[in-house]
Protein backbone atom coordinates (compact mmCIF):
# COMPACT_ATOMS: atom_id res chain seq x y z
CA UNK A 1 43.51 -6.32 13.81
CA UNK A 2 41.61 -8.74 11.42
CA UNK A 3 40.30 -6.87 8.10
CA UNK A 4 37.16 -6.22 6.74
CA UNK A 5 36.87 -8.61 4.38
CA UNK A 6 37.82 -11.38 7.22
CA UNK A 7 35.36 -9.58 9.75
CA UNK A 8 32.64 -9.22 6.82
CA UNK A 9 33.14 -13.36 6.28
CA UNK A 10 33.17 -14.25 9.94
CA UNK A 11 29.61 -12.07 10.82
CA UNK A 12 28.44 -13.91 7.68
CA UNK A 13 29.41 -17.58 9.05
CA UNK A 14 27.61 -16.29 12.19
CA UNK A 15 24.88 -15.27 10.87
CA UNK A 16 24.34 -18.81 9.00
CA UNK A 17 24.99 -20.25 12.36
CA UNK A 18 22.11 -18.08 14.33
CA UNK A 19 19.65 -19.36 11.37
CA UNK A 20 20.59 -22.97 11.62
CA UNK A 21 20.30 -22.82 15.48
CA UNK A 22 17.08 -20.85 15.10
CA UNK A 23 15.33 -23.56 12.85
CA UNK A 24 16.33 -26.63 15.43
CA UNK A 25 14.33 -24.75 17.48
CA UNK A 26 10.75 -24.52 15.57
CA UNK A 27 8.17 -27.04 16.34
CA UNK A 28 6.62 -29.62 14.12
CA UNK A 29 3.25 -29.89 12.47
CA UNK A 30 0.74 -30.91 14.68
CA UNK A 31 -2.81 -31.57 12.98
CA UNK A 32 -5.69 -29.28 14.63
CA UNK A 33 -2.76 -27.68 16.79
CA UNK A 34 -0.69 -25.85 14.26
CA UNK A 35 -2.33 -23.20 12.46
CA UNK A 36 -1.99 -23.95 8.83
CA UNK A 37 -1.46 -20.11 7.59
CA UNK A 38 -2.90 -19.24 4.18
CA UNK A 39 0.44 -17.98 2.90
CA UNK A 40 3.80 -16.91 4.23
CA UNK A 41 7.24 -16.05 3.85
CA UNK A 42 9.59 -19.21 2.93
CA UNK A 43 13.08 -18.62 3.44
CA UNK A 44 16.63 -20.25 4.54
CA UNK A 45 19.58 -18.64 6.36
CA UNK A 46 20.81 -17.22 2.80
CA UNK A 47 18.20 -14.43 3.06
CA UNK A 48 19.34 -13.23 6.59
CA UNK A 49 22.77 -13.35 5.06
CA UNK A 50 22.43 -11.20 2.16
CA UNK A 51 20.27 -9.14 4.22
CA UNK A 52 23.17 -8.96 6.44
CA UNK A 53 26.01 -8.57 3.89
CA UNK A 54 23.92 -5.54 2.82
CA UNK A 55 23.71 -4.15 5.64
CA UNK A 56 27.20 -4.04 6.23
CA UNK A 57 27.72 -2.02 3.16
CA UNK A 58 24.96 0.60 4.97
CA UNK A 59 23.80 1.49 1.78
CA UNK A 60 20.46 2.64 2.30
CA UNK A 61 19.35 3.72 -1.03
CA UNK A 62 19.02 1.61 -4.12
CA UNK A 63 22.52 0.14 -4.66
CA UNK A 64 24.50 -3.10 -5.94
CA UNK A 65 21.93 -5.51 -4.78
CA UNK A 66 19.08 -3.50 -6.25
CA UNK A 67 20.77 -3.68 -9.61
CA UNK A 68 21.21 -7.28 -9.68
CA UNK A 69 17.80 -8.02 -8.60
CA UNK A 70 16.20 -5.68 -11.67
CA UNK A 71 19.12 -7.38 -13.79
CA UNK A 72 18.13 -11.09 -12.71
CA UNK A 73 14.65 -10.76 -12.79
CA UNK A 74 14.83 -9.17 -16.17
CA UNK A 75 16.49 -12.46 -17.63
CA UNK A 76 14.28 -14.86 -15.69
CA UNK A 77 11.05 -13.34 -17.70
CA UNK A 78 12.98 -12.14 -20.92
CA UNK A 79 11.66 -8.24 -20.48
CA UNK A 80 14.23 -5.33 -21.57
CA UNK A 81 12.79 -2.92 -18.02
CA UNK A 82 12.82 -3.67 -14.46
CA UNK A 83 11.96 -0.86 -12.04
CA UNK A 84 11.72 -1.49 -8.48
CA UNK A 85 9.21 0.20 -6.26
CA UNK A 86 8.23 -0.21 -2.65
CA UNK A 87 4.68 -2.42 -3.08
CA UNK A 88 2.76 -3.74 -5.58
CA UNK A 89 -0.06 -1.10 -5.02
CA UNK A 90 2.87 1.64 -5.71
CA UNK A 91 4.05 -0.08 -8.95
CA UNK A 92 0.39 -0.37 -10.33
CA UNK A 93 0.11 3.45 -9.21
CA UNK A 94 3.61 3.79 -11.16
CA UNK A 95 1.94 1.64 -14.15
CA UNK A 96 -1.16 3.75 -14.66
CA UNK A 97 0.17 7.06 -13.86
CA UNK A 98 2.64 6.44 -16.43
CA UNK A 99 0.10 6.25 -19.49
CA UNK A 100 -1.72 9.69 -18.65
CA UNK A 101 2.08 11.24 -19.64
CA UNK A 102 2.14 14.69 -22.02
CA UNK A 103 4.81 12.68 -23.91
CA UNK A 104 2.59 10.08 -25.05
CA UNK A 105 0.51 12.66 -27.29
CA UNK A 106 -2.73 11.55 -28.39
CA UNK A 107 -2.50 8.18 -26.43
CA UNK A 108 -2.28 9.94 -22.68
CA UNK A 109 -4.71 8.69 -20.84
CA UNK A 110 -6.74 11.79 -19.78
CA UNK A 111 -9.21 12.60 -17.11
CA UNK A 112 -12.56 11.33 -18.15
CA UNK A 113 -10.63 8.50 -20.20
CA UNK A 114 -11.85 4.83 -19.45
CA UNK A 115 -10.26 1.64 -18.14
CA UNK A 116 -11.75 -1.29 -18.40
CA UNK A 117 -11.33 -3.74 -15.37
CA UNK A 118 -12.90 -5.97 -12.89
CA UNK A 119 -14.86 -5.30 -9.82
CA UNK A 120 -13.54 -8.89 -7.84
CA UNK A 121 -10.44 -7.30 -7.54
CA UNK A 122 -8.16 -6.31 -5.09
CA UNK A 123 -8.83 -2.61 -4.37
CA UNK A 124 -5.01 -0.95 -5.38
CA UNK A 125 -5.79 -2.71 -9.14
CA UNK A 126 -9.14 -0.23 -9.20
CA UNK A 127 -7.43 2.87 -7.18
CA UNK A 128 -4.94 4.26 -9.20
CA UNK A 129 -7.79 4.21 -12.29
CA UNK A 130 -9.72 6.77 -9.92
CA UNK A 131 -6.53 8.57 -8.51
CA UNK A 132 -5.66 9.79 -11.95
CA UNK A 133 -9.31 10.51 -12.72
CA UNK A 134 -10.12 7.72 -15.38
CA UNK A 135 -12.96 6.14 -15.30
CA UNK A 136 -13.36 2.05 -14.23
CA UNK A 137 -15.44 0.20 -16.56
CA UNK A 138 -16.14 -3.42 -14.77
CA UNK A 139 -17.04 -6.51 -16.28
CA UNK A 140 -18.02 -9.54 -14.42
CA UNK A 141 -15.65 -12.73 -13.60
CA UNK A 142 -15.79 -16.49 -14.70
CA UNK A 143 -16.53 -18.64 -11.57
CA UNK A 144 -13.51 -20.79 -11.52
CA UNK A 145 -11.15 -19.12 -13.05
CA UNK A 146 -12.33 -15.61 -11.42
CA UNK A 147 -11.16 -14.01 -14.95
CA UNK A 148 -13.31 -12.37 -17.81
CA UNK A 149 -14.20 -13.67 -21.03
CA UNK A 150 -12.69 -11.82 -23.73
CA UNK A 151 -16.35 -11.36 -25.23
CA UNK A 152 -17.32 -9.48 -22.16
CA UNK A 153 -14.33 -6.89 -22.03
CA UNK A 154 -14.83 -6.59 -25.80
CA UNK A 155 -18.39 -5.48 -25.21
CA UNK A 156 -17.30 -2.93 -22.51
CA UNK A 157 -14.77 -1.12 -25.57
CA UNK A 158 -16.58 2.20 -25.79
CA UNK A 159 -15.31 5.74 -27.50
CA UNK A 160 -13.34 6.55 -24.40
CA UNK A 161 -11.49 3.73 -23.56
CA UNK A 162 -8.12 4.09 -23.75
CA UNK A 163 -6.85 0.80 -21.76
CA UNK A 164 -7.36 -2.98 -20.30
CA UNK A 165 -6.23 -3.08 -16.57
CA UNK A 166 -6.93 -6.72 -15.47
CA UNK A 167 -5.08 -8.53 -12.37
CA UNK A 168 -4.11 -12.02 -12.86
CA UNK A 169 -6.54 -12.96 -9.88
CA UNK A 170 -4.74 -15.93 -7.80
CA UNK A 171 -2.17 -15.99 -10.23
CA UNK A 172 -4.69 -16.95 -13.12
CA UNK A 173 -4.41 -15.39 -16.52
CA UNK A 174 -7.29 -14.41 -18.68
CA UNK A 175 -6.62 -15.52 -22.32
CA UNK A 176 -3.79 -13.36 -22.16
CA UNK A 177 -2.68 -13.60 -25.85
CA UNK A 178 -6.18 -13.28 -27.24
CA UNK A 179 -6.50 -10.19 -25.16
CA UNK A 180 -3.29 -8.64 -26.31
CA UNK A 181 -4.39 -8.81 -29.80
CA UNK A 182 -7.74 -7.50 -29.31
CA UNK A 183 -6.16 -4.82 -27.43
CA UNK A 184 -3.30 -4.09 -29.88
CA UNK A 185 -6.64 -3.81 -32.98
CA UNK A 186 -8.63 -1.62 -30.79
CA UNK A 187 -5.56 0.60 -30.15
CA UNK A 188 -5.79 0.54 -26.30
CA UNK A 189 -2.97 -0.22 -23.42
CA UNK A 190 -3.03 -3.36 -21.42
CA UNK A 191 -1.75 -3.07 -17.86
CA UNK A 192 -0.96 -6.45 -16.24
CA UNK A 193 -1.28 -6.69 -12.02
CA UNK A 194 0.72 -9.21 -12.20
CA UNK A 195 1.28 -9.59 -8.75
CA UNK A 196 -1.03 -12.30 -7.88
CA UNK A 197 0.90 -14.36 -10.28
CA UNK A 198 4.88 -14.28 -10.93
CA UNK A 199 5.95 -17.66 -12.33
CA UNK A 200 2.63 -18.24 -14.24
CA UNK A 201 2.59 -18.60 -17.88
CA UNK A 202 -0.23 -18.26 -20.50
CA UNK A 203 0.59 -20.24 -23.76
CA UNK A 204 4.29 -20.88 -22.45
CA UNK A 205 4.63 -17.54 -21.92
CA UNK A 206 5.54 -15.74 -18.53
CA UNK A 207 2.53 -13.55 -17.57
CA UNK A 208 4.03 -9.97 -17.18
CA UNK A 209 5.37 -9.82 -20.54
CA UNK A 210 2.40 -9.78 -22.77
CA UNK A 211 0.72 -5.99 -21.38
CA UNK A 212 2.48 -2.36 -22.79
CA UNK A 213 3.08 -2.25 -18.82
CA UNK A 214 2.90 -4.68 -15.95
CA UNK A 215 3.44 -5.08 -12.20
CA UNK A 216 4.19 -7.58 -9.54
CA UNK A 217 3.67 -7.33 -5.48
CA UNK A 218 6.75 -8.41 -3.45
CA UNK A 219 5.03 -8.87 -0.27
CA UNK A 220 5.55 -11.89 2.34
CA UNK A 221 2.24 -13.52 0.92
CA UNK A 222 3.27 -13.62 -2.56
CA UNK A 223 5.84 -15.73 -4.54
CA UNK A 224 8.85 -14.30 -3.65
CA UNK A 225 9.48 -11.65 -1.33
CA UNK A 226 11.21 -8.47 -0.16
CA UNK A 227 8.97 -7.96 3.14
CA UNK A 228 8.14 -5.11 1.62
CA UNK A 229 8.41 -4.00 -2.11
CA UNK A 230 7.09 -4.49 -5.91
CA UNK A 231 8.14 -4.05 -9.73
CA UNK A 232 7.20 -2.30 -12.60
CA UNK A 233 7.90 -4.21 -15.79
CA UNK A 234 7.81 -3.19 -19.56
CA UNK A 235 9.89 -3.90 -22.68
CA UNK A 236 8.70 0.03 -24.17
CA UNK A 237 11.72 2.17 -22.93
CA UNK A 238 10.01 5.03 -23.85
CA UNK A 239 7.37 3.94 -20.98
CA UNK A 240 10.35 2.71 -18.78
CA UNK A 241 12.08 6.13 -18.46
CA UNK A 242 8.54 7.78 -18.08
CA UNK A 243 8.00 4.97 -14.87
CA UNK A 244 11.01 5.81 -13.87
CA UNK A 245 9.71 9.98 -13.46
CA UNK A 246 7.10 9.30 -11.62
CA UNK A 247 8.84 6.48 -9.64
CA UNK A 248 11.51 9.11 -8.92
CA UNK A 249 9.69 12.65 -7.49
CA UNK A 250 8.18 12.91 -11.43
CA UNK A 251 12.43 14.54 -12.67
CA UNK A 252 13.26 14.84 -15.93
CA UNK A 253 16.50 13.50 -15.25
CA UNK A 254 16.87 9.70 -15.75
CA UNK A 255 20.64 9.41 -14.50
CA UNK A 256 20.66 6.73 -11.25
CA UNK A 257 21.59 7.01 -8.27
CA UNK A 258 25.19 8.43 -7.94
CA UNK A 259 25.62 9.47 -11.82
CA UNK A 260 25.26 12.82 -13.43
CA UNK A 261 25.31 14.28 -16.84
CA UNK A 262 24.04 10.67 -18.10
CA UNK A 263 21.94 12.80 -20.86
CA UNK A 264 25.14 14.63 -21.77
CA UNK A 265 23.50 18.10 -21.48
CA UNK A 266 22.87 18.88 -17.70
CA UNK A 267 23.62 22.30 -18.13
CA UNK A 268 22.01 23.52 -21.77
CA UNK A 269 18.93 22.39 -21.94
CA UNK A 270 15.46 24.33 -22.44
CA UNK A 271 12.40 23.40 -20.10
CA UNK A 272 9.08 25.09 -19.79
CA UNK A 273 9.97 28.56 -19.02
CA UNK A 274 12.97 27.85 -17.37
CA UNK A 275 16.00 29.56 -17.64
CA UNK A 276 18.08 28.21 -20.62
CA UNK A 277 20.87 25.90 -18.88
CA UNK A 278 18.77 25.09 -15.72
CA UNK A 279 20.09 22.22 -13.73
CA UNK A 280 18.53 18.98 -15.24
CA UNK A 281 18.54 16.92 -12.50
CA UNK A 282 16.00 18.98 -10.92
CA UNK A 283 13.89 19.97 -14.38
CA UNK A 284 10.35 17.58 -13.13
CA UNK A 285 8.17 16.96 -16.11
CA UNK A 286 5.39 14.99 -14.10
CA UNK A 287 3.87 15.11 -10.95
CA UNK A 288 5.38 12.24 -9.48
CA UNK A 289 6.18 10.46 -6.19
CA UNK A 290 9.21 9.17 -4.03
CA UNK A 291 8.82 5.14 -4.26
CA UNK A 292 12.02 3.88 -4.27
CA UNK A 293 13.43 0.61 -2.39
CA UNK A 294 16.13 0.13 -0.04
CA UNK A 295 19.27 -2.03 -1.02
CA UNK A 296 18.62 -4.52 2.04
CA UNK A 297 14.99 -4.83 0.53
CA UNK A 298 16.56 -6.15 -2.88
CA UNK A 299 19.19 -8.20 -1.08
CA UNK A 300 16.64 -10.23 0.41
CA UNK A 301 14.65 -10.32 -3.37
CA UNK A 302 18.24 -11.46 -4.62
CA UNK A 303 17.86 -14.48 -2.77
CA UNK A 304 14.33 -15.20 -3.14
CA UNK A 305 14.73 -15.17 -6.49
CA UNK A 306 17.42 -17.91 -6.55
CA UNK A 307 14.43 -20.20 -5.01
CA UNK A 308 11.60 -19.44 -7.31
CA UNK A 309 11.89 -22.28 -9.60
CA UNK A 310 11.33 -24.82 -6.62
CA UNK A 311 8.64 -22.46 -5.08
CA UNK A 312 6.50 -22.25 -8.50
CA UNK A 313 6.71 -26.20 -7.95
CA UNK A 314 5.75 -26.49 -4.69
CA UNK A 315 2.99 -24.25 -5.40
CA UNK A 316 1.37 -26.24 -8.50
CA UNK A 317 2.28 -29.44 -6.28
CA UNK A 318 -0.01 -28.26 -3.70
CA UNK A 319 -2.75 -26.54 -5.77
CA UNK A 320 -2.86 -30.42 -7.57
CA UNK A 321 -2.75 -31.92 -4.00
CA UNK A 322 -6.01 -29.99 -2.96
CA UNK A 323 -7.73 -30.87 -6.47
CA UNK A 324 -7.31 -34.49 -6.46
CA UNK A 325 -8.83 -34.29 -2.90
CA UNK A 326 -11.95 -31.90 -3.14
CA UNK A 327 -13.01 -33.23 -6.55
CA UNK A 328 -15.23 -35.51 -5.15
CA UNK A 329 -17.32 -32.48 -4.02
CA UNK A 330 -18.39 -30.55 -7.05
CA UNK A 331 -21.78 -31.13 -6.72
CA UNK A 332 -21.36 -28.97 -3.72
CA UNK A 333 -18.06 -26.77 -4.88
CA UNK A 334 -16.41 -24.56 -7.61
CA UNK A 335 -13.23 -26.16 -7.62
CA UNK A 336 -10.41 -23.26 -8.89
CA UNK A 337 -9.85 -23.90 -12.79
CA UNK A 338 -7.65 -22.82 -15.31
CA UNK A 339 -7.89 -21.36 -19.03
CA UNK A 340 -7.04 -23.89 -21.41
CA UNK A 341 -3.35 -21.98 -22.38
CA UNK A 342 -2.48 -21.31 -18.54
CA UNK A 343 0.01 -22.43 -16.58
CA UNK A 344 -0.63 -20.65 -13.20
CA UNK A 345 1.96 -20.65 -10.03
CA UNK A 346 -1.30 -19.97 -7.81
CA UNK A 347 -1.33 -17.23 -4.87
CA UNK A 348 -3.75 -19.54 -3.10
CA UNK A 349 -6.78 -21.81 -3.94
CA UNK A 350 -9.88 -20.79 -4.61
CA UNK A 351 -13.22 -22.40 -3.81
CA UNK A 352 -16.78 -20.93 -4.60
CA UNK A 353 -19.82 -23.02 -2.76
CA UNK A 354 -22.57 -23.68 -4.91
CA UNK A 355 -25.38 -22.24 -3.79
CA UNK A 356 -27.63 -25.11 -3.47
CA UNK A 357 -24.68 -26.70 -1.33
CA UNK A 358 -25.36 -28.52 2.21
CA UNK A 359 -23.36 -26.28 3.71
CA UNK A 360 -22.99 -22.26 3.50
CA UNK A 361 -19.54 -20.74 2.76
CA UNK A 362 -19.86 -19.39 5.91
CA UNK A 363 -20.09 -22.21 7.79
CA UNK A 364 -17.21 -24.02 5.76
CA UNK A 365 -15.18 -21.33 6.82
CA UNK A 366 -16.01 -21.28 10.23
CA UNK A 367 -14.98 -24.87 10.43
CA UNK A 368 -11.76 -24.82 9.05
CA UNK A 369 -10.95 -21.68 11.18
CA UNK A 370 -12.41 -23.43 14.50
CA UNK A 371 -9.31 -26.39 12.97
CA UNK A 372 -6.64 -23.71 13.16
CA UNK A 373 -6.81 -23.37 9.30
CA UNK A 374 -6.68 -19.76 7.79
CA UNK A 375 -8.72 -18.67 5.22
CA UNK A 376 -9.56 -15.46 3.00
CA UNK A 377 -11.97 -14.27 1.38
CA UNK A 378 -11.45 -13.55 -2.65
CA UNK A 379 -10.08 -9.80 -1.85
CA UNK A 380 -13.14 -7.14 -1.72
CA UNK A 381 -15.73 -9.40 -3.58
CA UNK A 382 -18.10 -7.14 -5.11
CA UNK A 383 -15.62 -3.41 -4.64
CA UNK A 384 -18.51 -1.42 -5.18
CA UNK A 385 -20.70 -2.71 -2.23
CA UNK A 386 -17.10 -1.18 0.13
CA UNK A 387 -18.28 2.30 1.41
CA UNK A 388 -15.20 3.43 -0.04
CA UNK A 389 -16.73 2.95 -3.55
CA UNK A 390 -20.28 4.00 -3.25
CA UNK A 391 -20.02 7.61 -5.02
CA UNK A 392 -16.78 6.84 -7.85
CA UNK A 393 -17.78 8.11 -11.50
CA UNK A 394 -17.86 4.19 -13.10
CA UNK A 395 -19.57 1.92 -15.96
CA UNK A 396 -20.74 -1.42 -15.36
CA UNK A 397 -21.34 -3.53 -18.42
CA UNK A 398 -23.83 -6.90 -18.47
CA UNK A 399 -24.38 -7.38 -14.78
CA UNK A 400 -22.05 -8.36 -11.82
CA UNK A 401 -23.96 -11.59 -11.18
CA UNK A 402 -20.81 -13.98 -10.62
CA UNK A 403 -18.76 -11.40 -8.69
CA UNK A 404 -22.22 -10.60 -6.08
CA UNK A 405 -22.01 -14.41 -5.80
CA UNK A 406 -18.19 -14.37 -4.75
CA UNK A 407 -18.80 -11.71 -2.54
CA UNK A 408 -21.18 -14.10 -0.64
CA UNK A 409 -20.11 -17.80 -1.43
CA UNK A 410 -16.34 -17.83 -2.14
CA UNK A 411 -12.78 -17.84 -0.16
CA UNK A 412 -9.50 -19.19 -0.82
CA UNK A 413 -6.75 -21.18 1.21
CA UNK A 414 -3.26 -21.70 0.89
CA UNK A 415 -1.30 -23.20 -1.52
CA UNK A 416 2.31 -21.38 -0.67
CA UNK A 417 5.52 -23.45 -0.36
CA UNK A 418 5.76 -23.56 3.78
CA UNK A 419 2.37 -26.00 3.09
CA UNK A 420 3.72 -29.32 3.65
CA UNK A 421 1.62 -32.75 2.26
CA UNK A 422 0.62 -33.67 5.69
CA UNK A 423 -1.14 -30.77 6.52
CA UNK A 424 -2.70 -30.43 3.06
CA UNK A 425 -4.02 -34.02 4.00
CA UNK A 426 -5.19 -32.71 7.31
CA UNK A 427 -6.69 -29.79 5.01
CA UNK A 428 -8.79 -31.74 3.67
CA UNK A 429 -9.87 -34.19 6.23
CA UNK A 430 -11.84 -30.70 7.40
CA UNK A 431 -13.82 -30.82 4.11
CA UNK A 432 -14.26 -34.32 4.44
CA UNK A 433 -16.17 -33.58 7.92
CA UNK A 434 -18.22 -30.86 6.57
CA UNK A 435 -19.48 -32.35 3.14
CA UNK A 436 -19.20 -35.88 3.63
C-alpha cells in the first residue's frame, strides 16, 4: 500500500490535471456575446490545489495555512498584526468594536461618541458605527475621486468625536498622510476600510498601514480572494489582542488555537468577581463574537497572495486602458481621478455623467447592459435615502450635494484582472455608440 505522502502527491498531480483539462474547455471572448462581468475571481489550478492539500489535512479550524497567510500578508504591507476574520463587513465590525474597549480608558469609544465618515459608502463601513451606538457624522465626497477633502472632515471635528472611519472607495485613498496627522493633533482614531483597495499606496505607502486600525474584504470581487473572508490589520498590539477578543467569543484568553497557559497564569488569576484561580481561557472581558476562518479559506488566500503583484498590474493596466479611451468624453463624463500622492490598485472604474450630458446615466447603463456588459452602481449612493437609514441618530456637515448626485448620475465597471484588452476595446466601442 502506497503512503500518504505518495497518495497526498498523486491527488495533488490530479488535481492540477482536472484544472488544466477544465480550462481547455472554457470558451473565448466573443464581443456582444460574452458578458464582460464587472469583477471576478482570477485564479489557476494552484488554488484548487492548496485548497485541496488543505483539505486533506481536514483541519477545519484556523491552522498551518491560516498562519502563513497572516504571516505573508504581514510582510507584503510591513504591519506587526494580521487577524483573519470571515468578511470584510466582520473585520470592520472587529475594527470598531475594538475602540469602544474598557481597556482603552478615556479613549473608548462610548455610546453617544461620534465617527466621522461618509454617506457614499458601502453600508457595513456605516453599520458597525450604529451597532455599537456611536454616532455617524457624514461629510460629502469629491466627484472623481469619490473621497473627502481633508477641510471638510476637519470641519465635521466636534466635542464628541472620538474617530475618522473612511473607506478607500474603489481603492482610492483620501490624502491619507495629511489625514493621519490631523487625526493624530486632534487626538482621534482613524479606521481604514481598506477593502476596496489592497495593493494601493498613498505617498509610496501601502494603504492599510497609515489608520490605528484597518480592514480589508477577501471576497471574489476584490483583489485577492478567499471566496469568503477578510482581515483586521494594526501595528498597536495592545489593539491586536483586544481584536483578537472580540474576534474570538470577546475571552480574555489570547492563547491560539491548540495552546494553553500562553499567559503563564491560567489558573491564578483574579477577574471581576470571579473566583480567584478561575479558568482563563473562559474569563470573557468583552462582548464579542465567533468570526473566525477556516484553514481551506486561507489556503486558497495563500495562493492568491502569491499573484497579487501581477493582479495590482493588470488592474492599473486596465483602469489606464479605459482612461486613454473615454477621455475624449469629459465634456459629457467624470472620468475616475486620483489624489495627487495615490497610487490606487482600483476595485473598478468609476464614471459620474455630467448632468448636462446627451445622455442620462441611466440610459448609458442600459446600453452597456443590453451589450452583455455589467455594471454597478457606486454602492448605496446617498445611505440615508435606504429605508434602512431613515430614523439612525446622525450629523451631516455642509450638504451632501456630490453624493445626491452619485446616487443619481454615477456607476462603475470593471477593471479586475480576468478583463482582457480586447474586451476593454469592445468596452468602449459601447461608449463610442452612445456619446459619439
Amino acid at each position: 500500500m502506497k503512503d500518504k505522502a505518495t497518495l497526498r502527491q498523486e491527488i495533488l498531480e490530479k488535481v492540477s490535471e482536472f484544472y488544466l483539462a477544465s480550462e481547455s474547455e472554457r470558451p473565448g471572448f466573443i464581443p456582444g456575446k460574452s458578458l464582460v462581468h464587472y469583477a471576478g475571481r482570477v485564479n489557476d489550478a494552484d488554488e484548487i490545489v492548496t485548497l485541496v492539500d488543505s483539505s486533506l489535512d481536514f483541519w477545519l479550524t484556523a491552522g498551518r495555512f491560516t498562519e502563513e497567510f497572516e504571516s505573508n500578508l504581514a510582510d507584503l504591507l510591513g504591519v506587526e498584526n494580521i487577524l483573519t476574520v470571515n468578511s470584510g463587513s466582520s473585520a470592520n465590525l472587529v475594527a470598531v468594536s475594538t475602540l469602544t474597549s474598557p481597556k482603552l480608558l478615556d479613549r473608548r469609544i462610548r455610546p453617544g461618541d461620534e465617527i466621522i465618515t461618509v454617506a457614499a459608502a458601502f453600508p457595513t463601513t456605516v453599520n458597525p458605527i450604529i451597532q455599537n451606538q456611536a454616532v455617524p457624522v457624514f461629510v460629502d465626497v469629491e466627484l472623481g475621486t469619490y473621497a473627502p477633502t481633508i477641510e471638510s472632515i476637519e470641519a465635521a471635528i466636534g466635542p464628541r468625536t472620538k474617530a475618522v472611519m473612511l473607506a478607500h472607495t474603489m481603492g482610492v485613498p483620501c490624502e491619507l498622510q495629511e489625514l493621519k496627522e490631523l487625526c493624530e493633533q486632534r487626538g482621534l482614531w482613524l479606521i481604514e476600510d481598506n477593502c476596496d483597495a489592497l495593493g494601493s499606496r498613498y505617498d509610496e505607502k501601502y494603504t492599510g498601514t497609515f489608520g490605528d486600525l484597518a480592514t480589508l474584504s477577501f471576497y471574489p470581487a476584490h483583489q485577492i480572494t478567499m471566496g469568503e473572508g477578510g482581515a483586521v490589520i494594526t501595528n498597536n498590539d495592545d489593539l491586536a489582542r483586544i481584536a483578537r477578543s472580540f474576534r474570538d467569543w470577546g475571552r480574555d484568553c489570547y492563547c491560539i488555537g491548540g495552546e494553553n497557559n500562553t499567559c503563564g497564569k491560567r489558573f491564578n488569576q483574579q477577574f471581576g468577581s470571579l473566583p480567584l484561580g478561575y479558568d482563563h481561557k473562559y474569563v470573557y472581558s468583552h462582548i464579542g463574537y465567533n468570526l473566525k476562518i477556516t484553514d481551506m479559506q486561507a489556503a486558497i488566500g495563500t495562493a492568491q497572495l502569491r499573484k497579487l503583484p501581477d493582479f495590482i498590474q493588470s488592474r492599473k493596466n486596465n483602469h489606464a486602458q479605459i482612461t486613454a479611451g473615454l477621455q475624449k468624453y469629459s465634456n459629457n463624463l467624470d472620468l475616475h481621478i486620483f489624489p495627487e500622492k495615490a497610487d490606487p490598485c482600483c476595485f473598478g472604474y468609476v464614471v459620474t455623467v455630467k448632468p448636462e450630458s446627451s445622455v442620462t446615466r441611466n440610459e448609458l447603463v442600459k446600453l452597456l447592459e443590453d451589450s452583455r456588459i455589467e455594471t454597478r452602481s457606486l454602492f448605496c449612493g446617498n445611505l440615508l435615502r435606504h429605508p434602512a437609514y431613515q430614523d439612525i441618530e446622525h450629523r451631516v456637515v455642509g450638504d451632501l450635494a456630490n453624493t445626491d448626485l452619485i446616487t443619481t448620475n454615477t456607476f462603475f465597471i470593471g477593471v479586475y484582472p480576468g478583463m482582457t484588452s480586447e474586451m476593454i476595446e469592445y468596452m468602449l466601442s459601447v461608449f463610442d455608440k452612445a456619446l459619439s
